[in-house]
Protein backbone atom coordinates (compact mmCIF):
# COMPACT_ATOMS: atom_id res chain seq x y z
CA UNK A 1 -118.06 -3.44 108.53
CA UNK A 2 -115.39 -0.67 107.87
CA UNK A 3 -114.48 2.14 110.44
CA UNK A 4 -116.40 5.07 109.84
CA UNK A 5 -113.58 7.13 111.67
CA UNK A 6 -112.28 7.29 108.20
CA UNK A 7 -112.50 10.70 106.88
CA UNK A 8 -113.90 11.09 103.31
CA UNK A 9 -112.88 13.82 101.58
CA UNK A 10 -113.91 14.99 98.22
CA UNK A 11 -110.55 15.62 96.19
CA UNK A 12 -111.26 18.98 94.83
CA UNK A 13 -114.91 19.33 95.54
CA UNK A 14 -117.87 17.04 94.10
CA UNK A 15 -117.45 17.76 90.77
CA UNK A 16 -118.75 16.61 87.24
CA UNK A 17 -116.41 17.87 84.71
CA UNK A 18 -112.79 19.18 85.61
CA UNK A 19 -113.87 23.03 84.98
CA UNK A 20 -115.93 22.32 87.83
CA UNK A 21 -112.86 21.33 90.16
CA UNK A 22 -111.75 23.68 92.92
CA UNK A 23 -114.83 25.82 92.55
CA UNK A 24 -117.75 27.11 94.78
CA UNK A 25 -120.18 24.63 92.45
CA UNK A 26 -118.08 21.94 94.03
CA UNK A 27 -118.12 22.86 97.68
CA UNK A 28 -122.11 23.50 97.29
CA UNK A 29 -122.30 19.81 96.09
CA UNK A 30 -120.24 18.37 99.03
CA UNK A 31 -122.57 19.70 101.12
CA UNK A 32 -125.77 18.29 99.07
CA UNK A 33 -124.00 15.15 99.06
CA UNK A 34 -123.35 15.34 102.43
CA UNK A 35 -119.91 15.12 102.59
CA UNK A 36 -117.84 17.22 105.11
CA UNK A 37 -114.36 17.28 104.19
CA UNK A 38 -113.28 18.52 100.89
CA UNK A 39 -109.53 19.20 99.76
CA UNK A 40 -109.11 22.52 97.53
CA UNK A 41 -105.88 23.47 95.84
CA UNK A 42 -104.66 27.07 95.95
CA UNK A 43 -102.29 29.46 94.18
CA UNK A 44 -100.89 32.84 95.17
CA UNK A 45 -101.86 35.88 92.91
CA UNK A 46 -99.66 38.63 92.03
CA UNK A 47 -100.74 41.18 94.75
CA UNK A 48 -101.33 38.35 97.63
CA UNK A 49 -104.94 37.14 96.95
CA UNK A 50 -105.11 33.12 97.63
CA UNK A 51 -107.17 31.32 94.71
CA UNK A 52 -108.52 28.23 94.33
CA UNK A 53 -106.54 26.42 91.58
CA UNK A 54 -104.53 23.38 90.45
CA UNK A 55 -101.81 24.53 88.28
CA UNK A 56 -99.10 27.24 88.04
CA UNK A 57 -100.52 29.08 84.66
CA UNK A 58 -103.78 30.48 83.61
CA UNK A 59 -104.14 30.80 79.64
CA UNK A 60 -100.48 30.17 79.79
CA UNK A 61 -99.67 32.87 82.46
CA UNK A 62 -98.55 32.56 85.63
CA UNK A 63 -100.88 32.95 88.32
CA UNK A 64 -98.24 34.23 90.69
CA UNK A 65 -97.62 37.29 88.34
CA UNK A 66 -101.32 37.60 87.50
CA UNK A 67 -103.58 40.72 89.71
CA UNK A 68 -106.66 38.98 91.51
CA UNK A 69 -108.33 41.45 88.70
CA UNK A 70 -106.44 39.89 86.01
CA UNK A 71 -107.33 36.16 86.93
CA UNK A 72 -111.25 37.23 87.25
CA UNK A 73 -110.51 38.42 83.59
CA UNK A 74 -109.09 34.84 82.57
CA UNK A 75 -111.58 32.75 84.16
CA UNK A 76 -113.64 32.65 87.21
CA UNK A 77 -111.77 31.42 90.02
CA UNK A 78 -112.93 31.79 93.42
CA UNK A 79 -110.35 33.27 96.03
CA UNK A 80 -109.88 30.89 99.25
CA UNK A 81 -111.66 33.72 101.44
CA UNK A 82 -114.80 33.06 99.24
CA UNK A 83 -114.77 29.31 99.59
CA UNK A 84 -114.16 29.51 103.39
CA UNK A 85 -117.22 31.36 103.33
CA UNK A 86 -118.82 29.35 101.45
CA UNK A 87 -118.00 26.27 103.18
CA UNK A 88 -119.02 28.29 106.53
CA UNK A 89 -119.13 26.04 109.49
CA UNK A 90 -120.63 22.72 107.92
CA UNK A 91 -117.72 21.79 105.76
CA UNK A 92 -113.89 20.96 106.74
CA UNK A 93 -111.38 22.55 104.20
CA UNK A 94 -108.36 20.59 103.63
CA UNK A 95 -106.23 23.51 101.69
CA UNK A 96 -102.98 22.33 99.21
CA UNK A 97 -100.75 24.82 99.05
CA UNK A 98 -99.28 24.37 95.45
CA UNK A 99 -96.69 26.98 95.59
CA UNK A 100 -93.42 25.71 96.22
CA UNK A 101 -90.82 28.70 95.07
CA UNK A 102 -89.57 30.45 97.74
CA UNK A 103 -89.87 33.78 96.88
CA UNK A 104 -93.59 33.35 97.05
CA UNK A 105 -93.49 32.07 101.16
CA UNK A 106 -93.94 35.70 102.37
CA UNK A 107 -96.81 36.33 100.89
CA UNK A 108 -98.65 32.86 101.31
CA UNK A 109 -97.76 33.65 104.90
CA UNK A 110 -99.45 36.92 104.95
CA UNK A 111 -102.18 35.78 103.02
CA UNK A 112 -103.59 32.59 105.40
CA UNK A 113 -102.53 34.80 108.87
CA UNK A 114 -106.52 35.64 107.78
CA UNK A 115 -107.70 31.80 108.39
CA UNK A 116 -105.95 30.49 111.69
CA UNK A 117 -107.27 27.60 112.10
CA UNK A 118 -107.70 26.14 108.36
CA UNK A 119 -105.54 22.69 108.05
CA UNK A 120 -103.17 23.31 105.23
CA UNK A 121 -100.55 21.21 103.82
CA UNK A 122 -97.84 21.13 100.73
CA UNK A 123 -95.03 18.95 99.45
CA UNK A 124 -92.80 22.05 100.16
CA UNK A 125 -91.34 21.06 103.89
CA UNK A 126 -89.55 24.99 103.42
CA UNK A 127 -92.95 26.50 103.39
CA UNK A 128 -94.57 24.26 106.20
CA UNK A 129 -91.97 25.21 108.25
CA UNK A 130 -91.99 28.90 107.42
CA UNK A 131 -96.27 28.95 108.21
CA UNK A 132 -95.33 26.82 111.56
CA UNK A 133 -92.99 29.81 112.33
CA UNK A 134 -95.84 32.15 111.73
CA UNK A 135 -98.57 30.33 113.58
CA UNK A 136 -97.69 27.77 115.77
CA UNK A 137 -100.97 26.64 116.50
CA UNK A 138 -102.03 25.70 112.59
CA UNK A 139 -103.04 22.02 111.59
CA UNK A 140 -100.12 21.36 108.68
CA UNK A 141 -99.55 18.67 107.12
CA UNK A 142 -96.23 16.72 104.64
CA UNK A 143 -97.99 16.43 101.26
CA UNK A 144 -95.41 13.51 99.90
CA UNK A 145 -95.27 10.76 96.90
CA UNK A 146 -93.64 8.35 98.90
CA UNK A 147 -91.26 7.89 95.57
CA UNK A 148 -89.31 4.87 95.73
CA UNK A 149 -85.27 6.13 95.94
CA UNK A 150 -82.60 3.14 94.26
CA UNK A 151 -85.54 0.36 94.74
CA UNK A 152 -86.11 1.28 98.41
CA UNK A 153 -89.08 3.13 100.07
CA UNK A 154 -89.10 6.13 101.99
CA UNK A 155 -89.15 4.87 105.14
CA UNK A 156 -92.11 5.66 107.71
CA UNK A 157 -89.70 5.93 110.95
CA UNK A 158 -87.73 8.68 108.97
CA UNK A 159 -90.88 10.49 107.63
CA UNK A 160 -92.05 10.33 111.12
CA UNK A 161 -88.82 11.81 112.86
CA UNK A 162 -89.62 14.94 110.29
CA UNK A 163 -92.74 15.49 111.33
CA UNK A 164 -91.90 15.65 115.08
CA UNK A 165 -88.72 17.71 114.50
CA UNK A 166 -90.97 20.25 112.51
CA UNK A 167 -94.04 19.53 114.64
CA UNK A 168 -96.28 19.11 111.63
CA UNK A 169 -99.23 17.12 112.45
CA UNK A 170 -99.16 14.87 109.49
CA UNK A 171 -98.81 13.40 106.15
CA UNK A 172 -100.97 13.07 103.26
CA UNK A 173 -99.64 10.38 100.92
CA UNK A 174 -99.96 8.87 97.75
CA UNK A 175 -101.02 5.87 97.37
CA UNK A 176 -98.24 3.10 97.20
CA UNK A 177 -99.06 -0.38 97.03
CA UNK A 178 -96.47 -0.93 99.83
CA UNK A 179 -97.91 0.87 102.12
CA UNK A 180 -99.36 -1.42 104.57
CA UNK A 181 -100.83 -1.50 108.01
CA UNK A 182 -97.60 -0.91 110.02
CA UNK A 183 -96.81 1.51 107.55
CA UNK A 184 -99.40 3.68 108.56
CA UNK A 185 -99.65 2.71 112.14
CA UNK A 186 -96.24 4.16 112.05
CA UNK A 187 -97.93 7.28 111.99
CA UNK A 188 -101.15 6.58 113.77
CA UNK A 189 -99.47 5.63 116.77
CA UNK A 190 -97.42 8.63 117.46
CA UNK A 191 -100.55 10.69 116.74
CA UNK A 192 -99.91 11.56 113.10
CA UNK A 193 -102.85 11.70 110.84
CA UNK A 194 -102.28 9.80 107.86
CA UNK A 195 -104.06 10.87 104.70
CA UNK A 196 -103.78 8.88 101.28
CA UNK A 197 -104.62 10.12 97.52
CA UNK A 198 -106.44 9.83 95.33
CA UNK A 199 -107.85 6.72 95.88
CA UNK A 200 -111.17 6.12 93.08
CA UNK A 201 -111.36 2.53 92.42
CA UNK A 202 -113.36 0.06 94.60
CA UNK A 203 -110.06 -2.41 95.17
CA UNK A 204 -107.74 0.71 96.63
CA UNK A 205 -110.65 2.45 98.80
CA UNK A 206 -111.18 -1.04 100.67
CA UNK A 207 -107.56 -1.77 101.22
CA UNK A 208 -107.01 1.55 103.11
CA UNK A 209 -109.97 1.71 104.98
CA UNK A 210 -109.10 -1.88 105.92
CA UNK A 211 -105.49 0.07 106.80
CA UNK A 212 -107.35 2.35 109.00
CA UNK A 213 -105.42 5.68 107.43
CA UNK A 214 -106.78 8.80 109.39
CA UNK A 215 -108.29 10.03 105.66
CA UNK A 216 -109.18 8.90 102.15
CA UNK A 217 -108.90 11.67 99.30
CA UNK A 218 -111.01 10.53 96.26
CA UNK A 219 -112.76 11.69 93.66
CA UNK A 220 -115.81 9.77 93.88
CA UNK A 221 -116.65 10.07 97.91
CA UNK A 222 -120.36 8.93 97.50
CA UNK A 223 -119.07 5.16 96.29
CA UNK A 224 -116.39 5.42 99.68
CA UNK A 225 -118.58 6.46 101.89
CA UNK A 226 -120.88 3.17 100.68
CA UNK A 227 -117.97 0.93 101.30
CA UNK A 228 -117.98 2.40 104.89
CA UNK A 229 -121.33 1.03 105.93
């Protein structure tokens, strides 16, 4: 039997088609579905309004230089204040920062100040540390591709050291097939949660539940959460 201290969470919402990604629809079917962790992805608007979304451009545009009023005119993207009330007190919101220029930092700050306590994370180490600046007490976590660098991978005890110097509390990885158990108990043992992505087909979700990583990301949660049982 696998460890159900496994977190399963639903990359981008329980979805059926991608328009349905990173929308209220989504979070509403987590919760059907009965899963409590889902992982949104957000961009910055224009004026400072957070919105749930993947990439950098709406209808070719980017969102950064888009009004909240102008998105709603492009397409109907929720803003992250919506979906945290939507996912009220029932679901856990794992939110990716996709932003990474730094000219955008001050307002991404500004903008979660209004969410405290939501777990956030982003491959841009810059911006983790500026929100750790801002809020000591927020969950953040290293969003990283574990990218092999002249045939050698990034090694766990120097990821590690990062996260303690920064005092992030985590990493959310993708999945590598050399990651292995003392990869991630690495991380485990010094307290680090250890999150992988996206992990969909039935060979990859057993091998890192049998890893015992802190969290699975996946797009198909309901076949995970079988393999759990």
């Amino acid at each position: 039997m696998m460890s159900n201290a496994v977190e399963v969470i639903a990359h981008r919402g329980i979805w059926l088609s991608e328009s349905e990604q990173n929308t209220l629809q989504a979070i509403d079917r987590a919760r059907i579905d009965n899963i409590i962790h889902v992982e949104i992805d957000v961009r910055i608007t224009q004026e400072g309004h957070l919105v749930l979304h993947h990439d950098a451009e709406l209808d070719g545009k980017k969102i950064s230089e888009l009004s909240l009023t102008q998105v709603r005119q492009r397409g109907s993207l929720p803003t992250l204040e919506e979906a945290v009330a939507r996912a009220a007190e029932d679901i856990n919101l794992l939110v990716d920062i996709k932003d990474e220029e730094a000219s955008l930092f001050p307002a991404i700050v500004k903008a979660l100040d209004a969410f405290p306590e939501l777990v956030c994370q982003s491959e841009s180490l810059h911006l983790l540390i500026a929100l750790r600046e801002a809020n000591d007490g927020r969950p953040l976590l290293l969003v990283h591709k574990l990218k092999r660098s002249w045939f050698r991978a990034p090694a766990a005890t120097e990821l590690v050291a990062v996260l303690q110097k920064e005092k992030l509390q985590g990493i959310t990885a993708k999945g590598r097939p050399f990651i292995d158990r003392a990869y991630v108990d690495a991380f485990t043992t010094q307290g680090l949660i250890f999150y992988v992505w996206t992990i969909n087909s039935k060979k990859d979700q057993v091998h890192y539940l049998a890893l015992g990583v802190s969290g699975i990301i996946t797009d198909l949660p309901d076949q995970l959460i079988q393999r759990q049982e």
